[in-house]
Structures are given as C-alpha cells and as structure tokens.
N, C-alpha and C. Protein backbone atom coordinates (compact mmCIF):
# COMPACT_ATOMS: atom_id res chain seq x y z
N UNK A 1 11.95 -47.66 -19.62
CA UNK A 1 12.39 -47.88 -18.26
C UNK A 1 11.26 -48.58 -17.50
N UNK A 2 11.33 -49.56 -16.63
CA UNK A 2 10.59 -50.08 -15.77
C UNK A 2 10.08 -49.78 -14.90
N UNK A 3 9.17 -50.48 -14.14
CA UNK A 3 8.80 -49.42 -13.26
C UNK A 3 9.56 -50.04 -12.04
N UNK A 4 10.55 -51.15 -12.14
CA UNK A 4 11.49 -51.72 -11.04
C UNK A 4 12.29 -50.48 -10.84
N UNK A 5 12.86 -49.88 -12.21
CA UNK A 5 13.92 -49.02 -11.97
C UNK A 5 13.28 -47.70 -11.49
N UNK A 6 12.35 -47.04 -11.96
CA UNK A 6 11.33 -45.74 -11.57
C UNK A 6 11.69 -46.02 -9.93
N UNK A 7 11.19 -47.01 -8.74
CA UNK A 7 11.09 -47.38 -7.87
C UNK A 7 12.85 -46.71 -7.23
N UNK A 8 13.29 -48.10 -8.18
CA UNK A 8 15.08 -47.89 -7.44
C UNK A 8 15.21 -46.14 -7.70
N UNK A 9 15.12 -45.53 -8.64
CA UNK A 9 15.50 -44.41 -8.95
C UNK A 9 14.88 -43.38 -7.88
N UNK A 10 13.72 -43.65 -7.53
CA UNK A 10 12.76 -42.90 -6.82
C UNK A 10 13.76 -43.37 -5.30
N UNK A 11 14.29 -44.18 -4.75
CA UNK A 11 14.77 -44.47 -3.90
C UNK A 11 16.07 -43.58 -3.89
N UNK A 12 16.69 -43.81 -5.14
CA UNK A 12 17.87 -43.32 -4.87
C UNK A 12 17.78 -41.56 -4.70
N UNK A 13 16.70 -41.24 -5.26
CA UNK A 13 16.91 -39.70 -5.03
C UNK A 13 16.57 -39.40 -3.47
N UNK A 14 16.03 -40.41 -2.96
CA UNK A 14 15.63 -39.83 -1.16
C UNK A 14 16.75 -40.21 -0.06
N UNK A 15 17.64 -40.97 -0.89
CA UNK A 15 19.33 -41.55 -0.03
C UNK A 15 19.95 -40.99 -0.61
N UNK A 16 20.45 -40.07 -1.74
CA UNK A 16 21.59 -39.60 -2.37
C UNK A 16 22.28 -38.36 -1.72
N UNK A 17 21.83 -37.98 -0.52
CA UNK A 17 22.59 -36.61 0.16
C UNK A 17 23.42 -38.03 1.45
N UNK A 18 22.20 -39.20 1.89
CA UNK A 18 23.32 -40.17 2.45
C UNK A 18 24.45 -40.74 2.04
N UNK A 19 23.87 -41.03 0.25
CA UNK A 19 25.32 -41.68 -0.30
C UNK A 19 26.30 -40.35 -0.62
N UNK A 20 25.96 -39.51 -0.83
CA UNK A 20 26.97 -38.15 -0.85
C UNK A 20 28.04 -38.22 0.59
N UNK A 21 27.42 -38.11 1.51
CA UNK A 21 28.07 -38.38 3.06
C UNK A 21 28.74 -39.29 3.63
N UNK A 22 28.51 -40.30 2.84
CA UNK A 22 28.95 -42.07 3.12
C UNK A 22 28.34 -42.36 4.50
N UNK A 23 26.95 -41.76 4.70
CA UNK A 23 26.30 -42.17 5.84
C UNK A 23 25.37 -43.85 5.62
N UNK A 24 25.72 -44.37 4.88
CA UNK A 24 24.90 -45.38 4.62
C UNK A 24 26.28 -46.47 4.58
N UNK A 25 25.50 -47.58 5.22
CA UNK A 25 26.36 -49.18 5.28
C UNK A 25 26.96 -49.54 4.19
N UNK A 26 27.86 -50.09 3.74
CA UNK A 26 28.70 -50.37 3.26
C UNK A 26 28.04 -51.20 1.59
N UNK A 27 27.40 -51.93 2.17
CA UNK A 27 26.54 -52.78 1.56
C UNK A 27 25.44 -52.09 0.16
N UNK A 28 24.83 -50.77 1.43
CA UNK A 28 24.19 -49.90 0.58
C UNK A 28 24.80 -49.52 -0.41
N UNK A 29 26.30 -48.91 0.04
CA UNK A 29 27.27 -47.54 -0.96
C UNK A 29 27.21 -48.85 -2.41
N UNK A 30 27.57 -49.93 -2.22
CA UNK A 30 27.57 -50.55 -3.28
C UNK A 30 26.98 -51.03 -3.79
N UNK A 31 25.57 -50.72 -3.42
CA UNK A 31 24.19 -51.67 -4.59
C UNK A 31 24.23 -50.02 -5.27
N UNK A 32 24.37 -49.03 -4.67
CA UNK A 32 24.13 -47.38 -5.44
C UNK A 32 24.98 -47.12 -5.99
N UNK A 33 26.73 -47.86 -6.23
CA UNK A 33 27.48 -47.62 -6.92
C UNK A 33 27.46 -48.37 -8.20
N UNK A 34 26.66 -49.17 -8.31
CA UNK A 34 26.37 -50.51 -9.46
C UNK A 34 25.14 -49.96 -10.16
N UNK A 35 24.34 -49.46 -8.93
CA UNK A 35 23.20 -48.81 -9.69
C UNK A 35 23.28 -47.28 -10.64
N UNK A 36 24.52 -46.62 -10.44
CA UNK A 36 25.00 -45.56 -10.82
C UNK A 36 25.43 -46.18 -12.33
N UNK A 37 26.14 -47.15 -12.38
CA UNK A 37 26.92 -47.57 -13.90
C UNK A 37 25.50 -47.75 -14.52
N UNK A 38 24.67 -48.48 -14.31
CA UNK A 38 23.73 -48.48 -15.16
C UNK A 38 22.45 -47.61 -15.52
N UNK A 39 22.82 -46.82 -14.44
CA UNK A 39 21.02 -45.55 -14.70
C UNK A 39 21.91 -44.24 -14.87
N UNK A 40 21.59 -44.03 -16.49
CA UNK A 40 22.12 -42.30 -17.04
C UNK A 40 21.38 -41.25 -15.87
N UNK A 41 20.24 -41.76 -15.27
CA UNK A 41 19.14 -40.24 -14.77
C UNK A 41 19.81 -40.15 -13.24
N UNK A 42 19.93 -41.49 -12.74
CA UNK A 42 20.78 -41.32 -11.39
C UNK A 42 22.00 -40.76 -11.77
N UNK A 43 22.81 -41.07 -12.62
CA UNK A 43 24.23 -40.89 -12.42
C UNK A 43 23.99 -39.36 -13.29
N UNK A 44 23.22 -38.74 -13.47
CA UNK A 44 23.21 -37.41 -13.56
C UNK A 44 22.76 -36.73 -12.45
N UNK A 45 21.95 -37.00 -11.93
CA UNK A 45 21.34 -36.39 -10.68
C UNK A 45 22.92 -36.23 -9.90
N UNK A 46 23.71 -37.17 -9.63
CA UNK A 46 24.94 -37.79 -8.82
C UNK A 46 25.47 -36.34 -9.57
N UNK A 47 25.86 -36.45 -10.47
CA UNK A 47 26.90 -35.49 -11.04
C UNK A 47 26.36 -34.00 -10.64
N UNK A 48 25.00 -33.47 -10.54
CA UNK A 48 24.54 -31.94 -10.32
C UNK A 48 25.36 -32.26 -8.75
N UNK A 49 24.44 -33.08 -8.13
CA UNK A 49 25.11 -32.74 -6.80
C UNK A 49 26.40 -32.55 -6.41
N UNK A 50 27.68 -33.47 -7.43
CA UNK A 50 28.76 -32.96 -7.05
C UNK A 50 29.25 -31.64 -7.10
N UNK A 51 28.83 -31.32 -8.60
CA UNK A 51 29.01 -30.21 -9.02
C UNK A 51 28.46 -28.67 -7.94
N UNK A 52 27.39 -29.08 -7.58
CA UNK A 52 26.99 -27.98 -6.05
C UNK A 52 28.22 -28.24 -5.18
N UNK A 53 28.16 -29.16 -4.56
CA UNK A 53 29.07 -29.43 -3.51
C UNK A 53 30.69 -28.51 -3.91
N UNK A 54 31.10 -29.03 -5.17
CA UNK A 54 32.43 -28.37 -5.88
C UNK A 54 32.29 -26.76 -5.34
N UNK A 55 30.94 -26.51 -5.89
CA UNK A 55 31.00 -24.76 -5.97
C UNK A 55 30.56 -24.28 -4.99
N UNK A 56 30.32 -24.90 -3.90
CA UNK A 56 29.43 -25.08 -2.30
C UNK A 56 30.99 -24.61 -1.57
N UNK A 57 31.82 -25.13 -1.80
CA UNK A 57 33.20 -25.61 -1.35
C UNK A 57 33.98 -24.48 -1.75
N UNK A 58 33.98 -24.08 -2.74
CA UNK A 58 34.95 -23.12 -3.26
C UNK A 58 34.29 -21.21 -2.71
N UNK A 59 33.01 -21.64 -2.44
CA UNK A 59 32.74 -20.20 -1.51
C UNK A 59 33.86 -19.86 -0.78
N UNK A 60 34.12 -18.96 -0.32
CA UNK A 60 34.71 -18.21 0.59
C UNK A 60 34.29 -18.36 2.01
N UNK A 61 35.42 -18.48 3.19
CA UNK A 61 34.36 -19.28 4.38
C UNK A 61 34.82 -18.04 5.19
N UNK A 62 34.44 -18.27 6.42
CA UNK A 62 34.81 -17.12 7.62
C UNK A 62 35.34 -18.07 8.64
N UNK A 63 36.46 -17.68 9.11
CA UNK A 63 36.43 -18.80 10.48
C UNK A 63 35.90 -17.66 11.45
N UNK A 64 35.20 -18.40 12.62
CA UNK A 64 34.49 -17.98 13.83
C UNK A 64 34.72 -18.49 14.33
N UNK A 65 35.23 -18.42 15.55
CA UNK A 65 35.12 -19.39 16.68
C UNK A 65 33.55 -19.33 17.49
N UNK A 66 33.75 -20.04 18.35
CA UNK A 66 32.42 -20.40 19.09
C UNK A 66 31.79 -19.36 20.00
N UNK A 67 32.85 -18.38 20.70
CA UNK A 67 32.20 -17.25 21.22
C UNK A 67 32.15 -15.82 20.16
N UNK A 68 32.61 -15.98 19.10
CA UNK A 68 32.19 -14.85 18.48
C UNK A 68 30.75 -15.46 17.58
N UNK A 69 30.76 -16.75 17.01
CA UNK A 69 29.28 -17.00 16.62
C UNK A 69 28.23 -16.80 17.76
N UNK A 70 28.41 -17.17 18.84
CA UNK A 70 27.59 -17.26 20.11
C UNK A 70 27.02 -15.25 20.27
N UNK A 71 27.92 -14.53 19.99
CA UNK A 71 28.25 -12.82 20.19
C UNK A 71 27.09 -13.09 19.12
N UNK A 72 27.17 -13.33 17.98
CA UNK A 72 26.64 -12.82 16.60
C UNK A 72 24.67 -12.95 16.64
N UNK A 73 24.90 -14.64 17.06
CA UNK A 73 23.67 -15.04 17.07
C UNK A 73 22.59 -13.96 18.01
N UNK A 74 23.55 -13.86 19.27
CA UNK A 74 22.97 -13.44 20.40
C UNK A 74 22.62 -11.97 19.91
N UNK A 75 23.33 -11.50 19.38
CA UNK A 75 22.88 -9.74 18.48
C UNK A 75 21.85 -9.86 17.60
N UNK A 76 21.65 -10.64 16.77
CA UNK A 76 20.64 -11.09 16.13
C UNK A 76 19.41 -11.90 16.87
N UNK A 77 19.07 -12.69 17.82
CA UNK A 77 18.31 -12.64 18.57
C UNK A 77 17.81 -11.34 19.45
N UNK A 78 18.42 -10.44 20.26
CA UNK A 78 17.81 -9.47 20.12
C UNK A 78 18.03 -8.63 19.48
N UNK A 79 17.78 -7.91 18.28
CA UNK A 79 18.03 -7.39 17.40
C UNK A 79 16.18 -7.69 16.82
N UNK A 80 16.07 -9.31 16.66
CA UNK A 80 15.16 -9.70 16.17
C UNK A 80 13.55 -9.25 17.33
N UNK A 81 14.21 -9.58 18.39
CA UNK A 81 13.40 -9.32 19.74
C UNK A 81 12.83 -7.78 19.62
N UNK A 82 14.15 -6.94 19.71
CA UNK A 82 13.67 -5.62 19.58
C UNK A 82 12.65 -5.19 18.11
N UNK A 83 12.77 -5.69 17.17
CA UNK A 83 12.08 -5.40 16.24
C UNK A 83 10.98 -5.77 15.74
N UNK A 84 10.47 -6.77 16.50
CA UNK A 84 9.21 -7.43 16.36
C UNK A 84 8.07 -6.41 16.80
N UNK A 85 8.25 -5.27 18.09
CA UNK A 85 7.25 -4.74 18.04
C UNK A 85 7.63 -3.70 18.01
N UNK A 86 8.35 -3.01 16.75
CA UNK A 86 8.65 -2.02 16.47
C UNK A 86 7.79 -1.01 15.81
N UNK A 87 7.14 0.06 16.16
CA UNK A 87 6.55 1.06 15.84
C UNK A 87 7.54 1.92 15.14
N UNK A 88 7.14 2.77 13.60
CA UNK A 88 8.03 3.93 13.17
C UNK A 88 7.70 4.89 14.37
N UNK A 89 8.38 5.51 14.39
CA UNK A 89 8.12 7.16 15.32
C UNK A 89 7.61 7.82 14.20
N UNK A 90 6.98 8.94 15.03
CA UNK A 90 6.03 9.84 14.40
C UNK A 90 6.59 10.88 13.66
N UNK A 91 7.13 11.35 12.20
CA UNK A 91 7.55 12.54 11.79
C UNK A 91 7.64 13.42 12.90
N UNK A 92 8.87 14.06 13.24
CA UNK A 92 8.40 15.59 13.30
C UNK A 92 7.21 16.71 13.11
N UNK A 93 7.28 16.53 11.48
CA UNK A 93 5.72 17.41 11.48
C UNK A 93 4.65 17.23 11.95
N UNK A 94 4.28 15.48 11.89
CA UNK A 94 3.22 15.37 12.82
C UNK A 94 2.77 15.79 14.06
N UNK A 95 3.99 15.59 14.88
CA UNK A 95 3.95 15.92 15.68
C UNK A 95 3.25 17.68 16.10
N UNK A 96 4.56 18.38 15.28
CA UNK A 96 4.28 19.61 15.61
C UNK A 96 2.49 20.24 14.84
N UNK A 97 2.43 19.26 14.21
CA UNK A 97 0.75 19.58 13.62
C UNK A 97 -0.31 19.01 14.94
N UNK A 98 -0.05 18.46 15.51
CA UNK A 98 -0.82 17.48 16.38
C UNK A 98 -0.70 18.79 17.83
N UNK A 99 0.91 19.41 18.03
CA UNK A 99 0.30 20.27 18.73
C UNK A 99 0.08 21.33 18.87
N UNK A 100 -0.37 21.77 17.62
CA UNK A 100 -1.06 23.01 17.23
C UNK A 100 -2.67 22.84 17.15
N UNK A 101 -3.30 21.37 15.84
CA UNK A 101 -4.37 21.06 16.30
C UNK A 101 -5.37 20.81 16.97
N UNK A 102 -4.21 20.02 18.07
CA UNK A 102 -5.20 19.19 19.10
C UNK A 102 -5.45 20.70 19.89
N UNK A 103 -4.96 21.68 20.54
CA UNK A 103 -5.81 22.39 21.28
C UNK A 103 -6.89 23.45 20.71
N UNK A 104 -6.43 23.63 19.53
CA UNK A 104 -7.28 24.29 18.49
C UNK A 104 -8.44 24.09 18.24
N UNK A 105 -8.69 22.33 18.35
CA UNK A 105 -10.07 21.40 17.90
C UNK A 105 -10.88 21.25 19.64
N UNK A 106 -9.87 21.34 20.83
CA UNK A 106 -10.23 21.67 21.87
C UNK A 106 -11.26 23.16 22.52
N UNK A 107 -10.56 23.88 21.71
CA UNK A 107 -11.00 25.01 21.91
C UNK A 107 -12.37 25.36 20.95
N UNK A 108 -12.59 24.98 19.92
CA UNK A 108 -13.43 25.00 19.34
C UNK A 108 -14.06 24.62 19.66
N UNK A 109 -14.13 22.70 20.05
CA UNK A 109 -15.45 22.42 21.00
C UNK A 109 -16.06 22.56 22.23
N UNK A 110 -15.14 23.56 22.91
CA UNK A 110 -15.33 24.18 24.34
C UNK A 110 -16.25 25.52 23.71
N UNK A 111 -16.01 26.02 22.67
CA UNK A 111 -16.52 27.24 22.46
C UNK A 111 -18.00 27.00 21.87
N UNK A 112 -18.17 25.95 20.92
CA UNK A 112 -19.30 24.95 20.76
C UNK A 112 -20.25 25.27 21.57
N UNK A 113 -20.01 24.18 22.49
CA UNK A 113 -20.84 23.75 23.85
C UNK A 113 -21.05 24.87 24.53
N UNK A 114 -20.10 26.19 25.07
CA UNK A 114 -20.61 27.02 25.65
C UNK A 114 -21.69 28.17 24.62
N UNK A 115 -21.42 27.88 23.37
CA UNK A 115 -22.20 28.78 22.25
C UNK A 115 -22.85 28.22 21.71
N UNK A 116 -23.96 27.02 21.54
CA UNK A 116 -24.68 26.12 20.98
C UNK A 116 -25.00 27.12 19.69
N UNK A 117 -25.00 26.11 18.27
CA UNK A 117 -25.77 26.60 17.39
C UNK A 117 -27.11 26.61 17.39
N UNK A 118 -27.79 27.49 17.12
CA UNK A 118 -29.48 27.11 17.20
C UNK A 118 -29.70 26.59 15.57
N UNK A 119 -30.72 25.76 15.49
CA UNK A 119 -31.24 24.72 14.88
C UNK A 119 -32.14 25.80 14.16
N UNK A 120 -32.77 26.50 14.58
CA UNK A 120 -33.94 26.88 13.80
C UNK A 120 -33.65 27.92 13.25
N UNK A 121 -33.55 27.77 11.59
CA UNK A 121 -33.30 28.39 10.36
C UNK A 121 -33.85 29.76 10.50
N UNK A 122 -33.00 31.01 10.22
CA UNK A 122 -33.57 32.31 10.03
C UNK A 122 -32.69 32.62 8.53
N UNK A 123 -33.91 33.06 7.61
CA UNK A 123 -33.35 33.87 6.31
C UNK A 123 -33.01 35.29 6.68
N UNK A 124 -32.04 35.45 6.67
CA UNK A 124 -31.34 37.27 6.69
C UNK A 124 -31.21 37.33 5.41
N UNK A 125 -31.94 37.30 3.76
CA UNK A 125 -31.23 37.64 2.60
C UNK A 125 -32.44 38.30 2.67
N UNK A 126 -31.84 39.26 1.39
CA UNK A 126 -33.23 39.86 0.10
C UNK A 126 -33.00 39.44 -1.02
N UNK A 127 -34.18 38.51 -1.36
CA UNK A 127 -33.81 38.46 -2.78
C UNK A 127 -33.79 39.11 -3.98
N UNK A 128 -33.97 40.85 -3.76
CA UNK A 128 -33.71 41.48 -4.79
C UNK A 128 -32.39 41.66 -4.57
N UNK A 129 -31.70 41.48 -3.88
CA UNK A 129 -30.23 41.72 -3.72
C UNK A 129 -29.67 40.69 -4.68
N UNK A 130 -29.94 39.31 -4.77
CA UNK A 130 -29.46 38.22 -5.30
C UNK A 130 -29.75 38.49 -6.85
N UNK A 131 -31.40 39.12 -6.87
CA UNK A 131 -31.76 39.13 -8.51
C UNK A 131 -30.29 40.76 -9.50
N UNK A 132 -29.79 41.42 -8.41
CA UNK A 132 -29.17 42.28 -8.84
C UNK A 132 -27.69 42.15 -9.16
N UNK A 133 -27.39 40.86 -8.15
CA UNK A 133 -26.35 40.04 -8.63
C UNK A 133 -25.91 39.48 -9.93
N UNK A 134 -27.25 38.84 -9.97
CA UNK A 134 -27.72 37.94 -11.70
C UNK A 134 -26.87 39.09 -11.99
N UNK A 135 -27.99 40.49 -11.87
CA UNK A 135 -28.01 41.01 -13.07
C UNK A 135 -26.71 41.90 -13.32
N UNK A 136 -26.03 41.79 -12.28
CA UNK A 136 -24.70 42.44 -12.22
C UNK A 136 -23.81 41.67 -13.27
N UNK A 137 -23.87 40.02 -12.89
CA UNK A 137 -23.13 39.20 -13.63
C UNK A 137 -23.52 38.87 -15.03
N UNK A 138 -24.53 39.09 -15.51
CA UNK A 138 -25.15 38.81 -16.64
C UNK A 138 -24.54 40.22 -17.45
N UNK A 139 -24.56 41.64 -17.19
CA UNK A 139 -23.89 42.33 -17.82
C UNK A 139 -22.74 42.24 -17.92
N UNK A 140 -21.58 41.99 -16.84
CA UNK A 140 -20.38 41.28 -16.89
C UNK A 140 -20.41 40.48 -18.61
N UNK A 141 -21.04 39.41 -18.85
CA UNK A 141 -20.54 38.71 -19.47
C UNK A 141 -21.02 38.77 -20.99
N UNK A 142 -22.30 39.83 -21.09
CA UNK A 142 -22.75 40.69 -22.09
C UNK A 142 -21.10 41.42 -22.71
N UNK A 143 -20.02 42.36 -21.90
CA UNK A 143 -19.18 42.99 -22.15
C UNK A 143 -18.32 42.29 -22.82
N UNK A 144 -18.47 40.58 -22.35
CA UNK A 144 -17.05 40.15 -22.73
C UNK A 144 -17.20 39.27 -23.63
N UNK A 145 -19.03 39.40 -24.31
CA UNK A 145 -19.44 38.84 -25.44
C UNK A 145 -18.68 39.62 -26.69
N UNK A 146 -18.40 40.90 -26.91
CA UNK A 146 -17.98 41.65 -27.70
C UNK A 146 -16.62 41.10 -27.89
N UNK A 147 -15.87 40.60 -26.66
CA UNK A 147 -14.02 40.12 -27.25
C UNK A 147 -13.93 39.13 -27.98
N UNK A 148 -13.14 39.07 -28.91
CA UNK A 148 -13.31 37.97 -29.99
C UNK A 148 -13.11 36.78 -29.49
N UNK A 149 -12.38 36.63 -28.48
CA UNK A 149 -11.80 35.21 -27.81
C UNK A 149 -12.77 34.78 -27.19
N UNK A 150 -13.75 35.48 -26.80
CA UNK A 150 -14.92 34.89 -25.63
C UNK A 150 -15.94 35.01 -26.88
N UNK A 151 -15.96 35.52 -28.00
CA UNK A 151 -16.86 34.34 -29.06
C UNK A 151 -16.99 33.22 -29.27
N UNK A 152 -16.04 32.63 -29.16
CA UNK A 152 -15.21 31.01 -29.44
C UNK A 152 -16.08 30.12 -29.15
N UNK A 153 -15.82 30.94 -27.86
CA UNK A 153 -16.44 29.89 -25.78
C UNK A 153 -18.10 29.41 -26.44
N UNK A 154 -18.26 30.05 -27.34
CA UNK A 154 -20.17 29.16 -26.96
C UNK A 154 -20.95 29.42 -25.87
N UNK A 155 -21.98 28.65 -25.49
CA UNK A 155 -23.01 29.04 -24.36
C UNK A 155 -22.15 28.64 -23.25
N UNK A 156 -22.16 29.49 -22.39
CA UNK A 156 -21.34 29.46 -21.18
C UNK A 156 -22.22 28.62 -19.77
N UNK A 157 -21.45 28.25 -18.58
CA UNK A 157 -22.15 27.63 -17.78
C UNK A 157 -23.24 28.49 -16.91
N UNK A 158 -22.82 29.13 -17.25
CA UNK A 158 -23.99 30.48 -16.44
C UNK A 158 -24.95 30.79 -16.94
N UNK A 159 -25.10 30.89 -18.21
CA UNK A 159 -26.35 30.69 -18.76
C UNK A 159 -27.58 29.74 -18.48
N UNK A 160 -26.59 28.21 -18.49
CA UNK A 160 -27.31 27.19 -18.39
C UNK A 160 -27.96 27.11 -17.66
N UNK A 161 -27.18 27.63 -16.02
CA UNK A 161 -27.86 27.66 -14.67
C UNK A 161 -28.36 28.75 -14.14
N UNK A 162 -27.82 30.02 -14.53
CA UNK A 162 -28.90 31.13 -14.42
C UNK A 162 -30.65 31.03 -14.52
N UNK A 163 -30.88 29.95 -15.47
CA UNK A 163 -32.22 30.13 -15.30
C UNK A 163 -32.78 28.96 -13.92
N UNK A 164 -31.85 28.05 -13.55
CA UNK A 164 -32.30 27.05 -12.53
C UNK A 164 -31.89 28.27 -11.14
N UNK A 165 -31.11 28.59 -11.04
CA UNK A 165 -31.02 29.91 -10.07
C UNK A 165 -32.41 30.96 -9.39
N UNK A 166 -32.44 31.62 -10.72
CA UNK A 166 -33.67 32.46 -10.42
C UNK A 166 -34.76 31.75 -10.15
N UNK A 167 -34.74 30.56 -10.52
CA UNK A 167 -36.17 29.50 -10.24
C UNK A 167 -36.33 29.26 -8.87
N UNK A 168 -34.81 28.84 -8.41
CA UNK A 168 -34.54 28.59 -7.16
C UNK A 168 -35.11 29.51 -5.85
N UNK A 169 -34.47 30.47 -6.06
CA UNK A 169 -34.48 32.30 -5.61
C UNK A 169 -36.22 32.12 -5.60
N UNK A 170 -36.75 32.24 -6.87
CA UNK A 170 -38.02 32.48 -6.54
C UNK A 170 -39.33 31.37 -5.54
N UNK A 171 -38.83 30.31 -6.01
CA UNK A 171 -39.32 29.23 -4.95
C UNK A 171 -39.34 29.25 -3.34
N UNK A 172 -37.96 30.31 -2.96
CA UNK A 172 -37.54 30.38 -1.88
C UNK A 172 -38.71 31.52 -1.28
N UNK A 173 -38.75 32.61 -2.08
CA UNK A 173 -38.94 34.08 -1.57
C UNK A 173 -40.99 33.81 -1.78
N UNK A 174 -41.28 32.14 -2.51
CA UNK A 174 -43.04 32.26 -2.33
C UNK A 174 -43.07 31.85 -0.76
N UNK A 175 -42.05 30.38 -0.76
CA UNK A 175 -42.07 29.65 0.45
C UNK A 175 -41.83 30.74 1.63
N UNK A 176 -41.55 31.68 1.78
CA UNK A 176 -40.75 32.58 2.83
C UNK A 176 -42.47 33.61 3.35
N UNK A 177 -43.00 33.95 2.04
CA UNK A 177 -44.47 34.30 1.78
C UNK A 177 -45.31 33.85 2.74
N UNK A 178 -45.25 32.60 2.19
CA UNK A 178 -46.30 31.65 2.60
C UNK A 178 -46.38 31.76 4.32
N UNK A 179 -44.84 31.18 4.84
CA UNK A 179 -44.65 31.05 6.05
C UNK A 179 -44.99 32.25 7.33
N UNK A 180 -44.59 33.56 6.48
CA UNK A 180 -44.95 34.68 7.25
C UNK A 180 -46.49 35.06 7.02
C-alpha cells in the first residue's frame, strides 16, 4: 500500500462518522464511495460502523418528552449537588461512645490538674518481698517439674530471666543504699 493511500485512508477514518451522516458535499460522498470499492481496510472500517449503528438502533429506546427529560436531568443535577459534599453520618455507636468518653476524659483531666502527679520518684517496695516472690514462683515450677507433660517443655522462660531479675532487684536495692 502507498503511502498516497495510508494518507487517503488516514483521511477517511477522520470523515467517516460525516460520510455515515451524509454530512459531507455531494462531491465528497463520491470520491469516498469510489474510494470504498477499492480499499478492503476502509470498506471494513465502513462495515464495523454499520454494524454498531444496526445494533445502536435495535436497543430499546424510551420516549421522553421534553419536560420529563428536563424533571430527570434537573433530579440528577441536584442529586449530584447534594452529594458532592456529602459526609457519612456518624454510627450510632460512635456516637454513644463519644458521649460517654468525652466527659470521662474531661473529668480525668480536671482531676489531673486539681491532683498534679509529683515527679519525684519514691520506692515503697522491699526487696525481700520480691526475692520471696522468686522464690515462691521458683517452687511453683519445681512441683510441676515432676508432671510428665511439663517434662517435655524444656528450659522454661523464667528461668532464663529469673537470673536478669534478681540482678535487676539487686542493682536497685545498692542504688537505693547508696542514695540514702
């Protein structure tokens, strides 16, 4: 193919909804009806479009008159209006969580401010209380070394950290020493 015809062809696809319409001069319809007998790619292109048009046509139509399209549009304009700055509403539950919270978180920071926490750290423990804990829990798990099922288990996590614990504990109770 040439590139004369590429050209014509390229032409005819940007007029072919005119020659579909018979919006083009007379003159035109018939250099595109001559040009149709001889170009297979136009006179296929020609044929999809009829074929739309055929099944374009055979849709199902609505008649409307002019004030019920005018009704339709106008519902759909606002319709569209109203929904542009449409917010969801808030659940229910939210709501009812919001007003249980909000005076709750009110009241707390009213109680705050009139009860300031003080900043400066006081230890109220003993740490033989804590070392009796260990040792409360460490027999605990002595007992349940004997059940066959807690043989299975292997070194347990308490072991591991029991000894970073008491390290802890004791670091605390030199520092506490020191300070007093």
């Amino acid at each position: 193919m040439s590139s004369k015809n590429n050209t014509l062809c390229s032409r005819f696809e940007a007029n072919i909804w005119l020659f579909h319409d018979d919006d083009l001069s007379e003159e035109h319809m018939q250099a595109w009806e001559e040009h149709l007998q001889h170009c297979n790619k136009c006179r296929k292109k020609n044929r999809e479009i009829d074929a739309l048009q055929r099944h374009y046509s055979a849709l199902p139509g609505l008649d409307i008159d002019e004030t019920g399209l005018a009704h339709h549009i106008s519902r759909a304009t606002v319709k569209t209006e109203l929904t542009a700055g449409y917010q969801p509403l808030v659940p229910p539950l939210f709501k009812k969580l919001g007003a249980i919270l909000l005076p709750l978180a009110a009241a707390i920071m009213l109680y705050l401010r009139l009860n300031p926490v003080e900043t400066e750290q006081k230890y109220n423990w003993d740490p033989q209380r804590y070392q009796e804990i260990i040792a409360e829990i460490d027999s605990a798990i002595a007992d349940l070394q004997d059940d066959p099922l807690w043989a299975d288990a292997g070194v347990s996590m308490w072991d591991q950290g029991r000894e970073n614990l008491e390290y802890s504990i004791q670091e605390l109770v030199n520092s506490l020493e020191e300070n007093n």
